[in-house]
Structures are given as C-alpha cells and as structure tokens.
Protein backbone atom coordinates (compact mmCIF):
# COMPACT_ATOMS: atom_id res chain seq x y z
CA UNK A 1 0.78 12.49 -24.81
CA UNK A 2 2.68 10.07 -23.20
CA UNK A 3 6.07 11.48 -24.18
CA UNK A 4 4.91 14.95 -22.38
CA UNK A 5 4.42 13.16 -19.19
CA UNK A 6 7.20 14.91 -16.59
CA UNK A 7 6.80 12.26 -13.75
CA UNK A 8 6.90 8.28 -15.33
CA UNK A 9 7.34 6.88 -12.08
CA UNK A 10 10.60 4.68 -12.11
CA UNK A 11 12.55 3.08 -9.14
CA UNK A 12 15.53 5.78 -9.50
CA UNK A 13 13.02 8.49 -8.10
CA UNK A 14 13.53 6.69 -4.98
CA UNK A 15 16.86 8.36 -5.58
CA UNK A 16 20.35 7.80 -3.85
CA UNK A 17 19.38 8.89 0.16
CA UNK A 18 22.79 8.29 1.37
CA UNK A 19 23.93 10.99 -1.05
CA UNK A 20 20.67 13.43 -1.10
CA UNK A 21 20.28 13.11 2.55
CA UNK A 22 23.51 12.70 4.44
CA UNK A 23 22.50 14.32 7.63
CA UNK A 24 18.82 12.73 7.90
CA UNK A 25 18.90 9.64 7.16
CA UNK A 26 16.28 7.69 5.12
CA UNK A 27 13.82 8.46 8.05
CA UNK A 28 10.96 11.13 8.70
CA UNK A 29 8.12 11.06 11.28
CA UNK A 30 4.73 9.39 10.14
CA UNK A 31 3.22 12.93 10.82
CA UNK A 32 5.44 14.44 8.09
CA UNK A 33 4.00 11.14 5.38
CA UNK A 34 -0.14 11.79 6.49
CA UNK A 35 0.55 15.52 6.01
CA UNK A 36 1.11 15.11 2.37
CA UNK A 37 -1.06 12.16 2.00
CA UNK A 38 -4.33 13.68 3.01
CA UNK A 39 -3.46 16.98 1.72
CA UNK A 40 -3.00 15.63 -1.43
CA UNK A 41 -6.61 13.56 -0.90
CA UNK A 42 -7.78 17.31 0.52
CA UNK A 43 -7.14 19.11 -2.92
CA UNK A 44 -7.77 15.94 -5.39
CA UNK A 45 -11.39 15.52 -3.64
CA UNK A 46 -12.12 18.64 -4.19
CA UNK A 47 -10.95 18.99 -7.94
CA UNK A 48 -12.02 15.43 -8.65
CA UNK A 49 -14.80 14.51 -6.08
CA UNK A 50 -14.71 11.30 -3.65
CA UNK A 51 -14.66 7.94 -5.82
CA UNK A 52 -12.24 9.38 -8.00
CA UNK A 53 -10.18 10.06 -5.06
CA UNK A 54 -10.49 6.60 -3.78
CA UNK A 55 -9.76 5.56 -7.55
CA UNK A 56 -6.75 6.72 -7.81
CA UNK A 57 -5.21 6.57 -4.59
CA UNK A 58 -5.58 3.00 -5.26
CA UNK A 59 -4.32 3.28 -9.10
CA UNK A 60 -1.29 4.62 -7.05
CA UNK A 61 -0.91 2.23 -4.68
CA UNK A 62 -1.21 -0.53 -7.35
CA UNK A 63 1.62 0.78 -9.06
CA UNK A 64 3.62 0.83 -5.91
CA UNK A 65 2.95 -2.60 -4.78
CA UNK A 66 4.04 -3.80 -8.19
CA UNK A 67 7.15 -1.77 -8.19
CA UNK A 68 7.94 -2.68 -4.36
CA UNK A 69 7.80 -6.34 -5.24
CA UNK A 70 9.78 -5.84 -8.55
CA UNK A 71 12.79 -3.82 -6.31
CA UNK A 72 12.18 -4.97 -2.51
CA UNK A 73 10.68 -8.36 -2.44
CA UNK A 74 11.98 -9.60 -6.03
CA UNK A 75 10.79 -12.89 -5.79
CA UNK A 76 9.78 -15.60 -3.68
CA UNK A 77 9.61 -19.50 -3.64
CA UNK A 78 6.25 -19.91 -2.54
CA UNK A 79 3.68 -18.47 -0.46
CA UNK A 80 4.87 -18.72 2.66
CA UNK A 81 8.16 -17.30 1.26
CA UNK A 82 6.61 -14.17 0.07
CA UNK A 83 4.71 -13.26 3.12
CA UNK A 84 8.12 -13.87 5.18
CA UNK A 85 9.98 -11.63 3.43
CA UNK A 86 7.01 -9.20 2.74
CA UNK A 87 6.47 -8.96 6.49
CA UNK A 88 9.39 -8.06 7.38
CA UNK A 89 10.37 -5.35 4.60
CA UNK A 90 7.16 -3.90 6.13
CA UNK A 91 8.53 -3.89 9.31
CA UNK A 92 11.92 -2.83 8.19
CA UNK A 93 10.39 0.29 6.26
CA UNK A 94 7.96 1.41 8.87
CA UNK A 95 4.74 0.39 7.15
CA UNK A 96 3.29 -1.91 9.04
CA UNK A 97 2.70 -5.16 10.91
CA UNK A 98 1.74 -7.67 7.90
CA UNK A 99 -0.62 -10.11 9.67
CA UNK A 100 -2.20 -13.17 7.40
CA UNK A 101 -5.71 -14.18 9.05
CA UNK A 102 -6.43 -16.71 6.46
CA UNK A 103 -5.60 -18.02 3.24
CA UNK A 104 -7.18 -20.42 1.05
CA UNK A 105 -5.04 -20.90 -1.11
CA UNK A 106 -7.13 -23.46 -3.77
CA UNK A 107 -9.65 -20.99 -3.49
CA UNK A 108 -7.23 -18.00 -4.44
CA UNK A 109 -8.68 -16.26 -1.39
CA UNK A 110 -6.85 -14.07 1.74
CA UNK A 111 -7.73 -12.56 4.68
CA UNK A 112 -4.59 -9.74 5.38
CA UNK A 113 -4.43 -7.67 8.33
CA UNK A 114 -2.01 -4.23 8.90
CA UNK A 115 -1.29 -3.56 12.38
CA UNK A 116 0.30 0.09 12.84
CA UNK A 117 -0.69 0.95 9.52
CA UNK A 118 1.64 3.89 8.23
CA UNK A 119 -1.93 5.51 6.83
CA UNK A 120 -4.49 5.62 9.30
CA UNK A 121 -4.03 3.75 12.68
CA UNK A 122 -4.18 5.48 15.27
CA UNK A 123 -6.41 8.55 13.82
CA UNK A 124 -9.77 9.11 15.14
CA UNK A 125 -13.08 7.42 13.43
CA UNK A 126 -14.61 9.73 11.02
CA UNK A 127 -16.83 6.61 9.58
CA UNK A 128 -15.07 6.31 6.63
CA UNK A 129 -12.43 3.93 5.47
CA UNK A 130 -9.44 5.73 4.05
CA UNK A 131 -6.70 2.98 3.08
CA UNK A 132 -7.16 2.95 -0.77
CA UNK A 133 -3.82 3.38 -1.31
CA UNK A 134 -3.03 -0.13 0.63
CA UNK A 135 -5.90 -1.51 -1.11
CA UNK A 136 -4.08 -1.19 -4.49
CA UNK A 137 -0.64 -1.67 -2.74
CA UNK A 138 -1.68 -5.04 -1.65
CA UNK A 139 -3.83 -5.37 -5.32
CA UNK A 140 -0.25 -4.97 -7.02
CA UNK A 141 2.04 -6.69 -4.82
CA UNK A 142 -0.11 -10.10 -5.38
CA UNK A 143 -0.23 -9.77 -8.42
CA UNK A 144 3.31 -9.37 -9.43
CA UNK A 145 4.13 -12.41 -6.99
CA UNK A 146 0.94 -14.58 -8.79
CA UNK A 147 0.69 -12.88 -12.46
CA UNK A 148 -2.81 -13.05 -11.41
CA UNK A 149 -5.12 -9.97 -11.08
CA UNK A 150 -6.75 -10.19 -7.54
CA UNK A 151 -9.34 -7.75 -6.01
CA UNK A 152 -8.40 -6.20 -2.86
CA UNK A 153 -11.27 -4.32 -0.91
CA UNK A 154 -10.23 -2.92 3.25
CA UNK A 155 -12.83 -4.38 5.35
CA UNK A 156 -11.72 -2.70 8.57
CA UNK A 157 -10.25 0.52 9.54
CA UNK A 158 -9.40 2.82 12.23
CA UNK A 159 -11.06 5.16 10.39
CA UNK A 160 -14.45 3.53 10.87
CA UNK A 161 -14.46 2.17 14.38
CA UNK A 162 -11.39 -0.87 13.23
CA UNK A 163 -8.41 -1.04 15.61
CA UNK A 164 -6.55 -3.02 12.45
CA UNK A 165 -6.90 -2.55 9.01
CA UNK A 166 -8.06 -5.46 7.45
CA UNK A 167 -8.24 -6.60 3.93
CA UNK A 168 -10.07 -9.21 1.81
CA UNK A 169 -8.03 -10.66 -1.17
CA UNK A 170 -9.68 -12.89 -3.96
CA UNK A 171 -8.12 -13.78 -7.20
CA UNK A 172 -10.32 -12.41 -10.46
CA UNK A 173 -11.89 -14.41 -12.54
C-alpha cells in the first residue's frame, strides 16, 4: 500500500520557486493560503466528521514542523538558540510572531504564543478553536529539536474570543 501512495511528502515538493515562479515570487496573499486551508477542512469535515478533521490537520502539521526543523531550522545549540532562529524564520516566512510566555525548562513545560497567526488571526469568533495544524506544527518542531514527544494543545484563539493564539507545551511521559 505504501508503494501506491502518489504524494510521500518530501522537501523537493517545496520545489525550485525561482525557476517555477519567475514572475511571482515565493509570495501569495494570506487570503489565497485560508482559501485552501478551510476548504480543504470544508470537504474533509464533511467526508470525515469534526475530530477527525482536527486529527489530521494536526497529523499534518506534525509532519511539517518536523520537516521545517529538519530543512529550515536544522539545528540549534540550546534552547534559547532554537527559539532565536525559530522566531525569526517565522517572521521571515510570514507565519507568525513566535512569542515564548514561559518555559520551565526542568519541568519540560512551555507556554508559546503566535501573534499574526498565518491561520486564524484576525477572523471573526465562531467559538471554536481552529489552529490544529499549529498544534502539530509546534508538536513536531519540539520534538525534532528534543527527540522527545511533547503534547501541544492551543489554549487561545481568535477563533474563540483570543486576540493571540496561544499554546501549552509539555513533554510526554
């Protein structure tokens, strides 16, 4: 089964953008990124209901934050390190304002916050929180820095009332 699979994700589907897109750049408008990412949550919700939704939106993002620490941040001396340069290839990409509220470190426990969160901020409160994705994002980039597996659940969000999304980090186990 897994030989069938068409779409393995691997870092070269990022693809060459100088070359694919000479004209426009590697940029688009964050309108253009929620369009496919709630249509896609649209037509999977309906197919697969809610908490499978959620479920694999953050499968997904897991898989991305592993992959975007493997080929962006690559490694990192220590803590303080890895947030630096985290923080600011979310800034340089356009995802977001990386923001750490606390961190007890002996306790393997983190408080993150997202300011202009690609996803959701600035969309209206439908009293729901919609950032599984990040959830699993942030789930996978710790762990690949840590080799640890860490649970990541959003505690805030536009999209219930939040004007941040915030995130509570503890290592498993």
């Amino acid at each position: 089964m897994d030989q069938m699979r068409k779409y393995r994700f691997t870092w070269d589907l990022i693809g060459d953008i100088g070359t694919g897109r000479p004209n426009l750049g590697p940029s688009t408008r964050v309108e253009v990124y929620r369009l496919m990412q709630f249509c896609f949550r649209d037509v999977i919700e309906k197919r697969l209901g809610p908490e499978e939704t959620d479920s694999l939106f953050f499968d997904a993002g897991f898989l991305a934050g592993k992959e975007f620490f493997i080929n962006v941040i690559k490694s990192a001396d220590d803590f303080n390190h890895f947030v630096a340069k985290l923080q600011q290839a979310l800034i340089d990409l356009g995802i977001g304002v990386l923001r750490v509220e606390k961190a007890d470190l002996d306790k393997f426990s983190l408080v993150l916050s997202v300011m202009e969160d690609l996803d959701c901020s600035g969309l209206p409160d439908i009293g729901t929180q919609v950032c599984n994705y990040d959830e699993g994002f942030i789930a996978g980039l710790i762990e690949a820095y840590t080799g640890k597996k860490w649970s990541v659940k959003e505690v805030d969000c536009w999209c219930n009332g939040g004007r941040t999304c915030r995130f509570s980090a503890d290592m498993e186990g």
